[in-house]
C-alpha atoms as a PDB file:
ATOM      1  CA  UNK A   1      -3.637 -49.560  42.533  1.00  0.00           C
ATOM      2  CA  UNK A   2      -0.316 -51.277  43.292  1.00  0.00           C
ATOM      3  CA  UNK A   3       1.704 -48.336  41.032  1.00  0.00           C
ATOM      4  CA  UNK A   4      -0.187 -45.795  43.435  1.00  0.00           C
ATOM      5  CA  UNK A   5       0.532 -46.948  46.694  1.00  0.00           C
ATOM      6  CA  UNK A   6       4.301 -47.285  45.768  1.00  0.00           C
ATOM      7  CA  UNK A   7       4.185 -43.498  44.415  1.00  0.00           C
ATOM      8  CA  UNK A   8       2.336 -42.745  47.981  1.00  0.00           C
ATOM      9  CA  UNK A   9       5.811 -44.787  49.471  1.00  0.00           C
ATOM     10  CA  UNK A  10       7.884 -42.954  47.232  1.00  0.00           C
ATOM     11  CA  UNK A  11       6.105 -39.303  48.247  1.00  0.00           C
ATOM     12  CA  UNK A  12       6.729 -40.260  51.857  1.00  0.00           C
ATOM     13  CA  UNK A  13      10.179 -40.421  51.299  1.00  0.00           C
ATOM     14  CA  UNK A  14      10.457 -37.540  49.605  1.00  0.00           C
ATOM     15  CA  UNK A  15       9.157 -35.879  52.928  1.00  0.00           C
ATOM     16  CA  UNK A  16      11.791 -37.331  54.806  1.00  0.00           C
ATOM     17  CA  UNK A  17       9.196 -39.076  56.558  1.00  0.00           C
ATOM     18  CA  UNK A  18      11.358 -42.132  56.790  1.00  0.00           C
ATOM     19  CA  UNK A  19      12.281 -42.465  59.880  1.00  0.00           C
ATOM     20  CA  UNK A  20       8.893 -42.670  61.399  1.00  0.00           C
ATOM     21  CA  UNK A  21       8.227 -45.186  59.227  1.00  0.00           C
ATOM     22  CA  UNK A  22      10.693 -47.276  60.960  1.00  0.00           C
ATOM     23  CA  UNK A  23       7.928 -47.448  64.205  1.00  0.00           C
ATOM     24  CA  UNK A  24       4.563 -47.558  64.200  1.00  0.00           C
ATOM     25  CA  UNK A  25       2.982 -44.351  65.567  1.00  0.00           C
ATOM     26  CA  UNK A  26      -0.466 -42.660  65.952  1.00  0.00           C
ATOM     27  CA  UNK A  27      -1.341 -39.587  64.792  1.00  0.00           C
ATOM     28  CA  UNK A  28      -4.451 -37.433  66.288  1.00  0.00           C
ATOM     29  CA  UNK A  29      -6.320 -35.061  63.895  1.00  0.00           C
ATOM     30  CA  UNK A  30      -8.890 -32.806  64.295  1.00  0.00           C
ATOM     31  CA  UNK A  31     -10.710 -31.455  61.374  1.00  0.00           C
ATOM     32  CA  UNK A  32     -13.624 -29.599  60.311  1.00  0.00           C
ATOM     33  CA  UNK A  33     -16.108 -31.696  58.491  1.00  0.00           C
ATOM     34  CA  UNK A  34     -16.282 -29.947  55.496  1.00  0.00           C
ATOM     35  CA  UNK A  35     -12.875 -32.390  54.815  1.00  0.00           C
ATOM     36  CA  UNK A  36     -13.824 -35.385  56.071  1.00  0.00           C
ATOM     37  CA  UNK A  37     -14.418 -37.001  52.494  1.00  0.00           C
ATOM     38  CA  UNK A  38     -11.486 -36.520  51.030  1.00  0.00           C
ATOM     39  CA  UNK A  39      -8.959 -37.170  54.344  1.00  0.00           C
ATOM     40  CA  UNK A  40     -10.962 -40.308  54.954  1.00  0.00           C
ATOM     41  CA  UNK A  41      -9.337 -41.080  51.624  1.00  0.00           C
ATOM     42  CA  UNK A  42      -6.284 -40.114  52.037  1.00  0.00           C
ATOM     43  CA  UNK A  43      -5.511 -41.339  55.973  1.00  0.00           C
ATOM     44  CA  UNK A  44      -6.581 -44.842  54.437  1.00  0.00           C
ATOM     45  CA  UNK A  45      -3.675 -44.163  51.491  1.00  0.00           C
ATOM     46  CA  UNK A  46      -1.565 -42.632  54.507  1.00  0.00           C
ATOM     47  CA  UNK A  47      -1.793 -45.842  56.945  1.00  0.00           C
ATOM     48  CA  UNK A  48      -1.088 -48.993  54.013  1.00  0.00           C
ATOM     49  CA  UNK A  49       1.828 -46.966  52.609  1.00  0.00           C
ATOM     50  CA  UNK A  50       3.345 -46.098  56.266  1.00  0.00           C
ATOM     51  CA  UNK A  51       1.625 -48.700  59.086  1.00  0.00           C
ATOM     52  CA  UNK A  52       1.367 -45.449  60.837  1.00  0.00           C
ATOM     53  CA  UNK A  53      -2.530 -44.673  62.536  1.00  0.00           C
ATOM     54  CA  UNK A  54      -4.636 -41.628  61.979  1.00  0.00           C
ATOM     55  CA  UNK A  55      -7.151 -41.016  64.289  1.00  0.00           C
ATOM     56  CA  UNK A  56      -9.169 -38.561  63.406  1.00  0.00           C
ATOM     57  CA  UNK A  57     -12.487 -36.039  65.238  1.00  0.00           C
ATOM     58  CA  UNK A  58     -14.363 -34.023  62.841  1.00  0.00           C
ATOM     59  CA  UNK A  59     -16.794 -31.143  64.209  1.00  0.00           C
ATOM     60  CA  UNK A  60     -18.107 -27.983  62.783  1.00  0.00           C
ATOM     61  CA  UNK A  61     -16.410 -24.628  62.575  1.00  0.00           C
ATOM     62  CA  UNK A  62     -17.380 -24.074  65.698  1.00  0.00           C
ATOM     63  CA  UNK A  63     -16.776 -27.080  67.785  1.00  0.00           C
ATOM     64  CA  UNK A  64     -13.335 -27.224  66.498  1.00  0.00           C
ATOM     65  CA  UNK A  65     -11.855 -24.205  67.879  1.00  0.00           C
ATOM     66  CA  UNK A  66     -13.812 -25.128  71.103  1.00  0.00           C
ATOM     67  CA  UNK A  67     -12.204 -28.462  71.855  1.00  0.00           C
ATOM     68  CA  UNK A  68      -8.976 -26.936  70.803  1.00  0.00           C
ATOM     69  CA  UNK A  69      -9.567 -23.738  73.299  1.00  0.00           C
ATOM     70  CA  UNK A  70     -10.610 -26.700  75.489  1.00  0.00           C
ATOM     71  CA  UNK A  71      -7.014 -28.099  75.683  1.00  0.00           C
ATOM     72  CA  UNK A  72      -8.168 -30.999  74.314  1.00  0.00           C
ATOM     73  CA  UNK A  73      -4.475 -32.619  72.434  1.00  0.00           C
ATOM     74  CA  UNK A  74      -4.380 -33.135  68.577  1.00  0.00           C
ATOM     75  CA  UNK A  75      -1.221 -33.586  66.508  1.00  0.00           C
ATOM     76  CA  UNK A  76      -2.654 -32.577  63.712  1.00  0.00           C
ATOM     77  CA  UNK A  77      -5.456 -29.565  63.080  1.00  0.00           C
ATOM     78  CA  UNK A  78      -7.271 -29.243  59.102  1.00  0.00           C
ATOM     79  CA  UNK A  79      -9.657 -25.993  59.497  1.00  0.00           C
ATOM     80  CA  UNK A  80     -10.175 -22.470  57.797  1.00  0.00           C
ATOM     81  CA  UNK A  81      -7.692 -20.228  56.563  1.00  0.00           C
ATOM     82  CA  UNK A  82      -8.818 -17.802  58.697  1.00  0.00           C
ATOM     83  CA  UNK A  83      -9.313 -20.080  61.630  1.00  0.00           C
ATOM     84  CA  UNK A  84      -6.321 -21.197  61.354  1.00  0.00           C
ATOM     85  CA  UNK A  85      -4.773 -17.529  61.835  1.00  0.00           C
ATOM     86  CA  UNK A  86      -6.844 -17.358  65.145  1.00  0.00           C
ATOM     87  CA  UNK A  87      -5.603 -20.772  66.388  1.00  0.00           C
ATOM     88  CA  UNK A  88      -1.736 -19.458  65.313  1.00  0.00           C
ATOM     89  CA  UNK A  89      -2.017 -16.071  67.318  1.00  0.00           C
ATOM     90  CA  UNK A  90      -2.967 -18.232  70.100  1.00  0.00           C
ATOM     91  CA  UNK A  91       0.231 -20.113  69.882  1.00  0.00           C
ATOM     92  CA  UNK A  92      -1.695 -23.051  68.982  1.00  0.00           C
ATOM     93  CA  UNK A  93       0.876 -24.158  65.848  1.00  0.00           C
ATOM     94  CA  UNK A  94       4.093 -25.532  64.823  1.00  0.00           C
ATOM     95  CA  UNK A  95       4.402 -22.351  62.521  1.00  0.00           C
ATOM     96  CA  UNK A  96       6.765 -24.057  60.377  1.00  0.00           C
ATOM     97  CA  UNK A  97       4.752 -26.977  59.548  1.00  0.00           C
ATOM     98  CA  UNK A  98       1.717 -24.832  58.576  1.00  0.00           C
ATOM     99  CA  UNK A  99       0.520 -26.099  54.734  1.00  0.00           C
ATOM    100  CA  UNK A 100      -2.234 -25.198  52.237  1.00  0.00           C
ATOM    101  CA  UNK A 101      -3.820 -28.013  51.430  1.00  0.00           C
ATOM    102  CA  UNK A 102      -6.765 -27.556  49.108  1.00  0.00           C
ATOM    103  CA  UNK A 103      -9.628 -25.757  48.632  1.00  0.00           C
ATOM    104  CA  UNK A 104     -13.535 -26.043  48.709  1.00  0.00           C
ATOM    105  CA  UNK A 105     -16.660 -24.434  46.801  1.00  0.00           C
ATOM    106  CA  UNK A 106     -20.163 -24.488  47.158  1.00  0.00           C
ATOM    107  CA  UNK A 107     -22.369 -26.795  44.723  1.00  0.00           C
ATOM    108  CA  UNK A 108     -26.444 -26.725  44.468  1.00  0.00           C
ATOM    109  CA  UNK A 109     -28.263 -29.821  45.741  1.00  0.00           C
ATOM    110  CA  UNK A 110     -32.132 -31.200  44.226  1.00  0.00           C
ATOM    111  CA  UNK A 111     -33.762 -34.130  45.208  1.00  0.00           C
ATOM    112  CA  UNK A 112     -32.585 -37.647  43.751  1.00  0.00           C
ATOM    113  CA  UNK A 113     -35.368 -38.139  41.241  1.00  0.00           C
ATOM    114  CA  UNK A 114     -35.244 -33.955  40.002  1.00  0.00           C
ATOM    115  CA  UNK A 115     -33.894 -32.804  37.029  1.00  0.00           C
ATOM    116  CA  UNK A 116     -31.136 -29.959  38.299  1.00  0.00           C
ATOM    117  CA  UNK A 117     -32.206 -26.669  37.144  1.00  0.00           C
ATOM    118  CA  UNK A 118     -29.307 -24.941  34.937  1.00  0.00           C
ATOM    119  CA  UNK A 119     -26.775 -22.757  37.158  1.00  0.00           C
ATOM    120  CA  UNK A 120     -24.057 -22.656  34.404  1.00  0.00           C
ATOM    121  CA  UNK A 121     -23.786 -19.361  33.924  1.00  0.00           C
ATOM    122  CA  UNK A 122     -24.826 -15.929  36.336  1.00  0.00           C
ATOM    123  CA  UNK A 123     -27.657 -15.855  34.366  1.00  0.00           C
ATOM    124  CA  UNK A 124     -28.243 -19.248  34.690  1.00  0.00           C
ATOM    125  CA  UNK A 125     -28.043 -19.095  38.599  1.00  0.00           C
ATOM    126  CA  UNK A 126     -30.130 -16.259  39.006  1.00  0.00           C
ATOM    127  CA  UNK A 127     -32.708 -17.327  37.170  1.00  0.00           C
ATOM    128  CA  UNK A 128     -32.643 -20.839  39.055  1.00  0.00           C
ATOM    129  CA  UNK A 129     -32.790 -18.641  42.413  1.00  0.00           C
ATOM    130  CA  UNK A 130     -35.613 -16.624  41.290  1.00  0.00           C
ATOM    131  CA  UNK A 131     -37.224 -19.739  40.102  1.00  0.00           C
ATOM    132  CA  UNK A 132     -37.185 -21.991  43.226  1.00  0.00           C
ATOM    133  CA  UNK A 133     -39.816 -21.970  45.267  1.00  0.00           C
ATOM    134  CA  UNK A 134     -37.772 -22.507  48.146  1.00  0.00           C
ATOM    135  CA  UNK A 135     -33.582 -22.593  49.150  1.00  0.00           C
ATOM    136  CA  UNK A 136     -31.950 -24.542  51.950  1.00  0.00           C
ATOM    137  CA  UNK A 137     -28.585 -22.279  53.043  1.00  0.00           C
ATOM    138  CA  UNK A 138     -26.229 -23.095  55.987  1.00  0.00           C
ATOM    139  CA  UNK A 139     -26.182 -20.460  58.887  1.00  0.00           C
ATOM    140  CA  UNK A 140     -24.290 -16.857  58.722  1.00  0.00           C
ATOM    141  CA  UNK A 141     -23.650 -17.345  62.520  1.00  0.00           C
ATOM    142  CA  UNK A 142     -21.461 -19.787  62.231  1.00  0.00           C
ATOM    143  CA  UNK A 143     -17.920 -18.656  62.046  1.00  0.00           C
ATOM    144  CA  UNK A 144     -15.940 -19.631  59.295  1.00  0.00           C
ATOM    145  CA  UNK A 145     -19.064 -22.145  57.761  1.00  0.00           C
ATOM    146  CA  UNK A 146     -20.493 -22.616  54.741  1.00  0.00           C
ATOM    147  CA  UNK A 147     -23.162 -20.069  55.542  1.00  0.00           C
ATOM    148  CA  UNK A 148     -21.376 -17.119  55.195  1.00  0.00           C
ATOM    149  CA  UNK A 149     -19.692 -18.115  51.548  1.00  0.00           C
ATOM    150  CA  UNK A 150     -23.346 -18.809  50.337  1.00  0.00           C
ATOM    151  CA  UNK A 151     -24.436 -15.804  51.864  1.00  0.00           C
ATOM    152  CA  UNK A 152     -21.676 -13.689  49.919  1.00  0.00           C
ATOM    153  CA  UNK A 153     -22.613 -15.904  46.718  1.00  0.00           C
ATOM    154  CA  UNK A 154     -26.023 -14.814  46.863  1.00  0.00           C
ATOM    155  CA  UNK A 155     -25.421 -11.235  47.525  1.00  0.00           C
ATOM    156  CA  UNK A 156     -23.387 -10.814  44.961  1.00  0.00           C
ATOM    157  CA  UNK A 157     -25.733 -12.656  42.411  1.00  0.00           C
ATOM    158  CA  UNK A 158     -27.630  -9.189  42.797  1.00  0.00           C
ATOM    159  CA  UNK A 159     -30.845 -11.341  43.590  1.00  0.00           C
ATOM    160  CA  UNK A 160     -30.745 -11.548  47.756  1.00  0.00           C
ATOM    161  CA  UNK A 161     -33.136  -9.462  48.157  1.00  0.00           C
ATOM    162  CA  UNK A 162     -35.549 -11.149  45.990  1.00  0.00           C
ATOM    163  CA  UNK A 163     -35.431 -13.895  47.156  1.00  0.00           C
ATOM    164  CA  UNK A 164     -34.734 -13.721  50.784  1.00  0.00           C
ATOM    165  CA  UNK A 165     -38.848 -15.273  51.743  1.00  0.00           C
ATOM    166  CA  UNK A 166     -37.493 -18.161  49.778  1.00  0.00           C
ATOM    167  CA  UNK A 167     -34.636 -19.157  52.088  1.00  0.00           C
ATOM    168  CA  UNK A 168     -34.405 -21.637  54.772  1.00  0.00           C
ATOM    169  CA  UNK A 169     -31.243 -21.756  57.291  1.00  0.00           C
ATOM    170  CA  UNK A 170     -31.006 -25.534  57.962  1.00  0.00           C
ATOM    171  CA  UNK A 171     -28.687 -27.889  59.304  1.00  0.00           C
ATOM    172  CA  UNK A 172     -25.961 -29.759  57.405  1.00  0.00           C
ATOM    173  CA  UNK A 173     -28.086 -32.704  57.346  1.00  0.00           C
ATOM    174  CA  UNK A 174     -31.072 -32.123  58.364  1.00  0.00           C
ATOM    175  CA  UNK A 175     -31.511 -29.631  55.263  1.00  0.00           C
ATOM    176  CA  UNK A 176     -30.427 -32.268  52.798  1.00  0.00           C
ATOM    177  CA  UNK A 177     -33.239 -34.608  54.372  1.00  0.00           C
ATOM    178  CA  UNK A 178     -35.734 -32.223  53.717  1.00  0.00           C
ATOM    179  CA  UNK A 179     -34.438 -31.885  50.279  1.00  0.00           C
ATOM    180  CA  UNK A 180     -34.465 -35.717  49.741  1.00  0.00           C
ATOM    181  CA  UNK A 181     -38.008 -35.416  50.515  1.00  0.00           C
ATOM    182  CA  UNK A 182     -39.205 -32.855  48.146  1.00  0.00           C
ATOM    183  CA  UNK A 183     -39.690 -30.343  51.400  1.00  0.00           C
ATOM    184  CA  UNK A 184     -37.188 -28.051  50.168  1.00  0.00           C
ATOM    185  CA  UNK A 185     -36.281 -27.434  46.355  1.00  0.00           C
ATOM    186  CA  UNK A 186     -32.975 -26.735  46.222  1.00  0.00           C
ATOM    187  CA  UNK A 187     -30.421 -26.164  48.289  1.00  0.00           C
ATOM    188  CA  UNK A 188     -26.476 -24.955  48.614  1.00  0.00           C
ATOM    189  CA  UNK A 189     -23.863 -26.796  50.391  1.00  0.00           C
ATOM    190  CA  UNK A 190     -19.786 -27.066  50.580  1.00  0.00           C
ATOM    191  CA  UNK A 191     -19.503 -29.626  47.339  1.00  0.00           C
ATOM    192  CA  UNK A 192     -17.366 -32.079  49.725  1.00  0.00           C
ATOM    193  CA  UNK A 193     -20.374 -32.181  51.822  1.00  0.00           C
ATOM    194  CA  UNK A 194     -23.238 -32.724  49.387  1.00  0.00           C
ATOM    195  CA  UNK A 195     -24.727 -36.327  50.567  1.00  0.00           C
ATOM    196  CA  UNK A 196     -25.092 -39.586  48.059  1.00  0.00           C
ATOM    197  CA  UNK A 197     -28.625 -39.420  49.341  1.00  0.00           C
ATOM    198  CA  UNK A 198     -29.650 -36.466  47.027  1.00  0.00           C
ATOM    199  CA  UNK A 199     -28.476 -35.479  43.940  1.00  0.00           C
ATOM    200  CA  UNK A 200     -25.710 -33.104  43.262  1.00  0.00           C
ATOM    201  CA  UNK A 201     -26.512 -30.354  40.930  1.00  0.00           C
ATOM    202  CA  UNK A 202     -23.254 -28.570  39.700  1.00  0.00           C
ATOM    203  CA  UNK A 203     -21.133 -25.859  41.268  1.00  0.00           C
ATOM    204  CA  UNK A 204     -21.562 -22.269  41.781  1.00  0.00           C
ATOM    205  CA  UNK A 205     -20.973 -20.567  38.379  1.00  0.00           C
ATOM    206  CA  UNK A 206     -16.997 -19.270  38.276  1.00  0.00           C
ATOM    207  CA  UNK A 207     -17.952 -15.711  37.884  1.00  0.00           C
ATOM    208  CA  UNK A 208     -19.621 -15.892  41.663  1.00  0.00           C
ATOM    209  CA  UNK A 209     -18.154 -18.849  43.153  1.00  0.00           C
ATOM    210  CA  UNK A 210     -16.397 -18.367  46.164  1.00  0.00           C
ATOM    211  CA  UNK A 211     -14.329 -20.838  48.041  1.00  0.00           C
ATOM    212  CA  UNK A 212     -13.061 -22.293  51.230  1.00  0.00           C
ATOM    213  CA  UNK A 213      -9.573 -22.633  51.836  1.00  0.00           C
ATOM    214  CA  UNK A 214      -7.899 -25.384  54.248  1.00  0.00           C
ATOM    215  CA  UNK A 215      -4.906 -25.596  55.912  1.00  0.00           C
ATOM    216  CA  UNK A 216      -3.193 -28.405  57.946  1.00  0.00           C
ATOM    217  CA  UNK A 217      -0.605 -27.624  60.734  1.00  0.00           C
ATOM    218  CA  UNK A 218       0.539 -29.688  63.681  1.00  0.00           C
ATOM    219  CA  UNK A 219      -0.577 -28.622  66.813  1.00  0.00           C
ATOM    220  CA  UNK A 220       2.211 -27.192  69.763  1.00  0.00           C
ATOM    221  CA  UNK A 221       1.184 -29.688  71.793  1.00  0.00           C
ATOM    222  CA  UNK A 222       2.058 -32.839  69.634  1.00  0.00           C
ATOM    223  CA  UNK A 223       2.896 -35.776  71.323  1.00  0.00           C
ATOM    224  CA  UNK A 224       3.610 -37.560  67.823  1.00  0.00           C
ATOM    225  CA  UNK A 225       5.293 -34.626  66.179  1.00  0.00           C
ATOM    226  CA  UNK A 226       7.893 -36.011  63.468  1.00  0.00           C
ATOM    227  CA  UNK A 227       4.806 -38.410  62.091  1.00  0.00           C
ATOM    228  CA  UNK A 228       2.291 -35.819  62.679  1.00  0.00           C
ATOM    229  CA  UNK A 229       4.312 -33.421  60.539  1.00  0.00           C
ATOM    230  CA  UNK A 230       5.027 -36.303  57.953  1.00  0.00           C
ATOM    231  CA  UNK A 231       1.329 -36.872  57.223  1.00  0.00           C
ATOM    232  CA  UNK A 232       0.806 -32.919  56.745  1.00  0.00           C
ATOM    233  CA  UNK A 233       3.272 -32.814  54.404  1.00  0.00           C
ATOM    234  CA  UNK A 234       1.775 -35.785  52.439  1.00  0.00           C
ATOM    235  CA  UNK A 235      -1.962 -34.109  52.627  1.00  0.00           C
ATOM    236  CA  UNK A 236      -0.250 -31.223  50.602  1.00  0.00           C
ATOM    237  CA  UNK A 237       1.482 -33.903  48.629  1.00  0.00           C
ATOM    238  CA  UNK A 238       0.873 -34.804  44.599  1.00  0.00           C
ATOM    239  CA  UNK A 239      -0.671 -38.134  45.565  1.00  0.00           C
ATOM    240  CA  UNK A 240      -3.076 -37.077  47.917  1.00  0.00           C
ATOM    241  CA  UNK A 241      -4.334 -34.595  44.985  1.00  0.00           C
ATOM    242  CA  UNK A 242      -6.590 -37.062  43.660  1.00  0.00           C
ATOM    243  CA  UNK A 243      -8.419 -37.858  46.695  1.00  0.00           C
ATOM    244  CA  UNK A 244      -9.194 -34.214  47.506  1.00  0.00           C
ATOM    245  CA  UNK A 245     -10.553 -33.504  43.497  1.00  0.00           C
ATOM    246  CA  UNK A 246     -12.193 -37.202  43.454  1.00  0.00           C
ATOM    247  CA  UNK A 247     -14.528 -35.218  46.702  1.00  0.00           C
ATOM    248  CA  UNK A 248     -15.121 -32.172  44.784  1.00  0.00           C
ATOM    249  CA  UNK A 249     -12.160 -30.277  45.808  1.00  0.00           C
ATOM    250  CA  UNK A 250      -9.251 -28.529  44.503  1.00  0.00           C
ATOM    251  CA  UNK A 251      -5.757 -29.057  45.869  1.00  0.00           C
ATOM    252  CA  UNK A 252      -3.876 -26.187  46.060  1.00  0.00           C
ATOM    253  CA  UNK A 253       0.032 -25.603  46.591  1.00  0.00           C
END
């Protein structure tokens, strides 16, 4: 643990990230949730290595781009690809300090005391859809969520339409409660964002898996810019790699 954290010091560094070492400073960072897991991780790594604060609001899709619209200030913002394009054409970024920082797919969910059916292969998967007597999905209405991916997944399993009386739009939560409970059978959900309280069943097959991608940028209205655009540089960094695979996501560069 010791070797790590003097990497993490030595990563900084490499930043140039320095000189805001030298005083103490806060950054504010809004994210979607579907990160939480792994920046919880790595703003913990972020803060021993630099005595530097991250304080950090997580929402949905949606509520992000609200409180941003809002003019609510954040030095830092972690959303969508394609969010992120809206919130630049808006003049919402620091251009320059834009970063790709990893990327997310969607994994199958079963109650904690099931044995996960087999989604290994297509084959696999479809048969496991047209198996199940019932599947928890997020919501295509939300912009940018989780809902559309799985949506897209399932269409293109060639199966939607056969099993489109089996599907339930639920909540984040909510859904994985009902799981939990044996009130829904299965159920897909970003991997990052599959709870300890059910049992995670594998990822979407490669052939059909389809994936969220995450940026980090600081915000034009920064009030803690040269930190704020330290720590985005480390969340794209080689150390903070293992925190985003150790939540079931992919860093990418």
């Amino acid at each position: 643990m010791r070797a790590r954290y003097k990497s993490i010091i030595a990563a900084l560094a490499a930043v140039a990230f320095s000189a805001s070492m030298a005083t103490a400073a806060e950054v504010k960072l809004i994210s979607v949730g579907g990160a939480k897991v792994p920046l919880d991780k790595i703003i913990a790594d972020y803060a021993k290595a630099t005595g530097n604060t991250v304080t950090a609001t997580y929402g949905s899709p949606l509520t992000v781009p609200q409180k941003l619209a809002a003019g609510e200030v954040y030095d830092v913002v972690v959303q969508s690809a394609p969010a992120m394009d809206d919130y630049a054409r808006s003049g919402g970024l620091k251009a320059d300090t834009r970063n790709k920082v990893a990327r997310g797919g969607i994994g199958m969910a079963v109650a904690p005391t099931a044995t996960p059916p087999d989604i290994s292969t297509p084959a696999a998967f479809k048969k496991t859809l047209l198996d199940a007597k019932s599947i928890a999905v997020g919501d295509t209405a939300m912009p940018n969520g989780s809902g559309v991916v799985i949506h897209a997944i399932l269409e293109n399993s060639g199966v939607l339409d056969e099993i489109k009386p089996k599907l339930q739009v639920v909540g984040l939560d909510p859904g994985q409660q009902q799981i939990a409970k044996g009130e829904i059978e299965i159920g897909f959900f970003n991997i990052s964002e599959i709870r300890t309280f059910v049992k995670y069943g594998g990822p979407v097959p490669a052939p059909l898996q389809q994936y969220t991608n995450y940026d980090a940028a600081v915000t034009a209205k920064a009030t803690a810019a040269e930190a704020a655009a330290g720590f985005v540089k480390f969340l794209a960094s080689a150390e903070a790699q293992a925190d985003w695979k150790s939540s079931g996501m992919e860093p990418v560069h």
